[in-house]
C-alpha atoms as a PDB file:
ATOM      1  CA  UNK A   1       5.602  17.847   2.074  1.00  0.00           C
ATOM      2  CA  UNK A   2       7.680  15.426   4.305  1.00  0.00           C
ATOM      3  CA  UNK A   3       9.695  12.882   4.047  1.00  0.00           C
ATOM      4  CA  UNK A   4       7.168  10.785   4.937  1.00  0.00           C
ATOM      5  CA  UNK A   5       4.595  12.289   2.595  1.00  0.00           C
ATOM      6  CA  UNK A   6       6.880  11.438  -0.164  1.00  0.00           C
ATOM      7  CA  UNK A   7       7.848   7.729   0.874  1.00  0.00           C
ATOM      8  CA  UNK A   8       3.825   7.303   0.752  1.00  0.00           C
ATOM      9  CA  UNK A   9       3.416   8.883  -2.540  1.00  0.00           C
ATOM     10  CA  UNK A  10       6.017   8.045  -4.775  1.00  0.00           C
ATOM     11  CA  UNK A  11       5.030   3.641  -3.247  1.00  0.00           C
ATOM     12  CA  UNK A  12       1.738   3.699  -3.595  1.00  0.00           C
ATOM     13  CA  UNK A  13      -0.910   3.920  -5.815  1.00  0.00           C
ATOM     14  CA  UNK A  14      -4.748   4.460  -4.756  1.00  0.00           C
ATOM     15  CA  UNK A  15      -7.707   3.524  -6.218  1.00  0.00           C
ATOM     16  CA  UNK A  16     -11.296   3.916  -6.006  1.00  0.00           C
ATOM     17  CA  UNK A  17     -12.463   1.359  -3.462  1.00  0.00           C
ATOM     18  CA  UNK A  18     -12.770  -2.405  -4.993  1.00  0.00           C
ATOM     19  CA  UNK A  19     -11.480  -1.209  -8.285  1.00  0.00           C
ATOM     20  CA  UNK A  20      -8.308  -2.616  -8.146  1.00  0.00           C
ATOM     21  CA  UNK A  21      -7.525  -4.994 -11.031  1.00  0.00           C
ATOM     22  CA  UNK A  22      -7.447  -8.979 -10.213  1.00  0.00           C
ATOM     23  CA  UNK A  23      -3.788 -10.159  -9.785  1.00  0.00           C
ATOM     24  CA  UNK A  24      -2.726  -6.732  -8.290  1.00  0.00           C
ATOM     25  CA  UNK A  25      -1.555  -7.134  -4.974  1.00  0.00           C
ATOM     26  CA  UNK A  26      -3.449  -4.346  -3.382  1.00  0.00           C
ATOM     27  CA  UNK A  27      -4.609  -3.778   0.177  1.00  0.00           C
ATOM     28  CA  UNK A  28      -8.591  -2.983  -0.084  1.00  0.00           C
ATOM     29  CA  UNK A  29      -9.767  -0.198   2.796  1.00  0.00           C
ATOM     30  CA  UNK A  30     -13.400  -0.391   1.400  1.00  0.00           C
ATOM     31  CA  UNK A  31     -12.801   3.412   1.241  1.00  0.00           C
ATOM     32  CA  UNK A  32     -10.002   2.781  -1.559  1.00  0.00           C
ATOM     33  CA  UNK A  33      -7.087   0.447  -2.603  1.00  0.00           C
ATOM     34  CA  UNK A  34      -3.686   0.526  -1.931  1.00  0.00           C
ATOM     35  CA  UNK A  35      -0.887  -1.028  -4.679  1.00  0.00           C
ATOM     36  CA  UNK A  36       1.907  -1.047  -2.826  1.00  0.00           C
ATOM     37  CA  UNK A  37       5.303  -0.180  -5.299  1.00  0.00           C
ATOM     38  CA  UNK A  38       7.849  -3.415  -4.955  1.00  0.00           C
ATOM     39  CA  UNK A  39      10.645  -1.274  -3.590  1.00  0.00           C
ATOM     40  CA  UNK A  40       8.642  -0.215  -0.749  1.00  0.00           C
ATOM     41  CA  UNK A  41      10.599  -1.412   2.413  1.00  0.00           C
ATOM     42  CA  UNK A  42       9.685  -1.988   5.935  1.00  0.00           C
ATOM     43  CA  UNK A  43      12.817  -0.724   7.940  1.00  0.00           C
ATOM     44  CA  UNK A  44      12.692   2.476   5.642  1.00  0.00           C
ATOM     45  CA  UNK A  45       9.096   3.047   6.640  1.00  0.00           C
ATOM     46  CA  UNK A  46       9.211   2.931  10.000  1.00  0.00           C
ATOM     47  CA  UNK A  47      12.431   5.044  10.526  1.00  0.00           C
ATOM     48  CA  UNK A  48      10.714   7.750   8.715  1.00  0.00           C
ATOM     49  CA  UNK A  49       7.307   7.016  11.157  1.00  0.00           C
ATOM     50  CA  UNK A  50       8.722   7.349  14.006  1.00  0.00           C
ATOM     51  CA  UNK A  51      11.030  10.712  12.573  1.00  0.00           C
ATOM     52  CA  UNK A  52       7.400  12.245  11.473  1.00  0.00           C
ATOM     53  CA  UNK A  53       6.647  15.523  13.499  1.00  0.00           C
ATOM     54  CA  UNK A  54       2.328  15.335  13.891  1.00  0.00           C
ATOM     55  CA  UNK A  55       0.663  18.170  11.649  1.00  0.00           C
ATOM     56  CA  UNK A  56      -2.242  18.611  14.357  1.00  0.00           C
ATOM     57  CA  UNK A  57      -1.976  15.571  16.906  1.00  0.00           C
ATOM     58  CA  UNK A  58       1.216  13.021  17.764  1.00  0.00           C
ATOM     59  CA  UNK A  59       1.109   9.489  17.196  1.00  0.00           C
ATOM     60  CA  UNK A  60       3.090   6.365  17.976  1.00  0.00           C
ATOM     61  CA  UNK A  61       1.975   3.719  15.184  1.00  0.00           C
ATOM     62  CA  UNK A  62       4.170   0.928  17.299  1.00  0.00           C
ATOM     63  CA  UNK A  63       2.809   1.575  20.638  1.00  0.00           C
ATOM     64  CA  UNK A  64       0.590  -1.673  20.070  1.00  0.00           C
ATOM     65  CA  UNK A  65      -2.870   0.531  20.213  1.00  0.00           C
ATOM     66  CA  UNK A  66      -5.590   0.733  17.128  1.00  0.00           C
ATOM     67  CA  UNK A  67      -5.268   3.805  15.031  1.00  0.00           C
ATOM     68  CA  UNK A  68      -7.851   4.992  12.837  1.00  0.00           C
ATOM     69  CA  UNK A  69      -7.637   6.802   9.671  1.00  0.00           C
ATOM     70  CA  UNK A  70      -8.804   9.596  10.963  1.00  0.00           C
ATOM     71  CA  UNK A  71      -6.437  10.049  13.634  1.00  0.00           C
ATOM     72  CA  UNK A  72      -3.408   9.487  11.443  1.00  0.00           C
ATOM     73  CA  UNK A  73      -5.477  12.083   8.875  1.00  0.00           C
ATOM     74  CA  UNK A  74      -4.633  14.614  11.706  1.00  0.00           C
ATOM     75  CA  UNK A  75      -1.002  13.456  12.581  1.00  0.00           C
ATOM     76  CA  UNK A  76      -0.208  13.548   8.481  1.00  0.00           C
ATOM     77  CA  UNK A  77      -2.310  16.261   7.655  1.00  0.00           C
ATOM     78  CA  UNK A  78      -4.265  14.532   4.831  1.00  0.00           C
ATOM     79  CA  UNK A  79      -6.867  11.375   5.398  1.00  0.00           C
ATOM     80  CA  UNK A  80      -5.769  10.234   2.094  1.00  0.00           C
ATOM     81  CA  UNK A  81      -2.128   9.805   3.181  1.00  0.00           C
ATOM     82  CA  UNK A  82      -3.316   8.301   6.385  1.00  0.00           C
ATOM     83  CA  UNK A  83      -5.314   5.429   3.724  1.00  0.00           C
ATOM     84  CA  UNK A  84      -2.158   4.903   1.973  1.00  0.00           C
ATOM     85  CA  UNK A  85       0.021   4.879   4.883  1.00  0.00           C
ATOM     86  CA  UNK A  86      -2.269   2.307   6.266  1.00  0.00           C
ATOM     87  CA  UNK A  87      -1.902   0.194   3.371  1.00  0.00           C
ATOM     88  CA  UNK A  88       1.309   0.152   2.735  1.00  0.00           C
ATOM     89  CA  UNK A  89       2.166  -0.464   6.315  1.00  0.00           C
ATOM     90  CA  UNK A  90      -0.276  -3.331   6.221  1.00  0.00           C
ATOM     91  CA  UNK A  91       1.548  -4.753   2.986  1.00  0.00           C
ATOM     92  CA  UNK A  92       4.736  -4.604   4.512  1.00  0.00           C
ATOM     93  CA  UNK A  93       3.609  -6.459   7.257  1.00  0.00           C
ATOM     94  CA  UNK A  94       3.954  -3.324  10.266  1.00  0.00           C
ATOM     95  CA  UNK A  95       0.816  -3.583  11.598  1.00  0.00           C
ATOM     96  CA  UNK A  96      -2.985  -5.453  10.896  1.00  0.00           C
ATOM     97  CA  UNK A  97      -5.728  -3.943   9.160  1.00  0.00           C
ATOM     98  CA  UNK A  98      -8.607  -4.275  11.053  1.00  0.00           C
ATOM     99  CA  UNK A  99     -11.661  -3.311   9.832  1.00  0.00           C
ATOM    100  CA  UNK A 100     -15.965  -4.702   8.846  1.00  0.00           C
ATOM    101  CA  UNK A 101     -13.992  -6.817   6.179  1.00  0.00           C
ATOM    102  CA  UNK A 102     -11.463  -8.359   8.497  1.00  0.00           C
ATOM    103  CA  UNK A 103     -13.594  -8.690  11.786  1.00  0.00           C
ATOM    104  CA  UNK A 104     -16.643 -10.091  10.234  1.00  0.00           C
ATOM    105  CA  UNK A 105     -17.553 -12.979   7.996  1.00  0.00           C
ATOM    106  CA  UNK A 106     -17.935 -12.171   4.434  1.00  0.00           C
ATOM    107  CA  UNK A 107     -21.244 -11.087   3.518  1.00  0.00           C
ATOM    108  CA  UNK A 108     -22.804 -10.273   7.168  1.00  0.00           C
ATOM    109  CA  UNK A 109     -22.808  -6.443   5.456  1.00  0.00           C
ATOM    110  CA  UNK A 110     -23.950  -4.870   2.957  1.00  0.00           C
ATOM    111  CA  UNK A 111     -21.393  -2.561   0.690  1.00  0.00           C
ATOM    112  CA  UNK A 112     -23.400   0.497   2.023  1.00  0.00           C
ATOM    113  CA  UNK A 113     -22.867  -0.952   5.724  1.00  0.00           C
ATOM    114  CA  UNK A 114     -19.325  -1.562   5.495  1.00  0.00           C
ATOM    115  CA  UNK A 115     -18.628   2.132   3.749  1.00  0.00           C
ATOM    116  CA  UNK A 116     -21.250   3.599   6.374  1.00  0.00           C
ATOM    117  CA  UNK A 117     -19.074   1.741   9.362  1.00  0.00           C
ATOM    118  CA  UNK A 118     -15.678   2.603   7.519  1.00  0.00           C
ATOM    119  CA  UNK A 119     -16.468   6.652   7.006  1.00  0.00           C
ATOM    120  CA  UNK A 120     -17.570   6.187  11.060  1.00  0.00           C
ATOM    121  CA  UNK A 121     -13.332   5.696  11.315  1.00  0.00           C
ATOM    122  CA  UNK A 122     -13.817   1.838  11.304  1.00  0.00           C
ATOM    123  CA  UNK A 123     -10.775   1.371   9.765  1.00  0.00           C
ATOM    124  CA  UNK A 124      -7.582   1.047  11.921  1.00  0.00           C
ATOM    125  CA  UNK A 125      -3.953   0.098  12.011  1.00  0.00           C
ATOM    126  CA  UNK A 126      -2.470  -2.261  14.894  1.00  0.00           C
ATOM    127  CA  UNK A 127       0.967  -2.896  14.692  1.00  0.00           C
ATOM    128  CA  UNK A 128       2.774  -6.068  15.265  1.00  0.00           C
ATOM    129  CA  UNK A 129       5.585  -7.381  16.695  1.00  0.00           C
ATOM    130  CA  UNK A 130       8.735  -8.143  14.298  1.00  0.00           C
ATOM    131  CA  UNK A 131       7.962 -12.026  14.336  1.00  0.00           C
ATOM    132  CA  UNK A 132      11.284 -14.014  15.601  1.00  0.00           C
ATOM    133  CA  UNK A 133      13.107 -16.857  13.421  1.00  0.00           C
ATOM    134  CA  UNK A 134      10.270 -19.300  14.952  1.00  0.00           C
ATOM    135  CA  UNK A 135       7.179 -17.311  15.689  1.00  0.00           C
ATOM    136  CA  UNK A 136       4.303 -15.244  13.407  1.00  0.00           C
ATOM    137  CA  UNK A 137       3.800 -12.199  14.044  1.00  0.00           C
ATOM    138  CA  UNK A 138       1.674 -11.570  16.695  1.00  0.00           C
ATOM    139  CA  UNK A 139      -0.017  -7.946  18.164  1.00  0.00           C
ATOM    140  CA  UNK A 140       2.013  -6.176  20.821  1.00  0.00           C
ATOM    141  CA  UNK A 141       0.472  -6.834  24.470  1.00  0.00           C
ATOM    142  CA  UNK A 142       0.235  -4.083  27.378  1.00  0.00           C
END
């Protein structure tokens, strides 16, 4: 196991998808939730992204492109990390989480749609640039 592995395991716990009790502070993925720990930290997380050596594939999470979970599933070895990873990242404010939930209007799917889109790797990552004293963040442009 990595570093990496082990930043995403011991600040996170998962959860079966919309399970997550009300008040928690947790990223939903419609495949699971995230709970971010509180000592989870941004600067930490992304040194040890951009030190992580690709089990099967490499990946730049900052390049400003969408990754899906199942690309980062191959670069960590594990989809599940990749879910975690994703929320966590999210949390801490990295990258967007874009996905049925977030594109769409509530309701326009079904639960089975949105879990049917989701398993088709509908559910990506895009990061965003670290927002100045004056400006949101905003994603990166190429």
């Amino acid at each position: 196991m990595t570093e990496l592995h082990s930043y995403i395991q011991s600040h996170t716990t998962t959860l079966p998808a919309d399970t997550a009790p009300s008040g928690q502070r947790a990223v939903q993925l419609i495949l699971l939730d995230v709970i971010p720990s509180g000592s989870a930290d941004a600067d930490t997380l992304r040194r040890l992204i951009c030190a992580h050596k690709g089990e099967y594939i490499d990946v730049n999470l900052f390049d400003g492109a969408e990754h899906d979970y199942i690309q980062l599933g191959a670069w960590l070895g594990s989809q599940h990390h990749a879910l975690a990873l994703m929320g966590l990242g999210t949390h801490l404010g990295l990258w967007k989480l874009l996905s049925p939930r977030t594109m769409l209007p509530a309701g326009t799917l079904t639960l089975e749609e949105e879990r049917e889109l989701a398993g088709r790797g509908l559910v990506t990552v895009q990061a965003v640039q670290t927002p100045g004293p004056s400006e949101d963040a905003k994603p990166l442009v190429f």
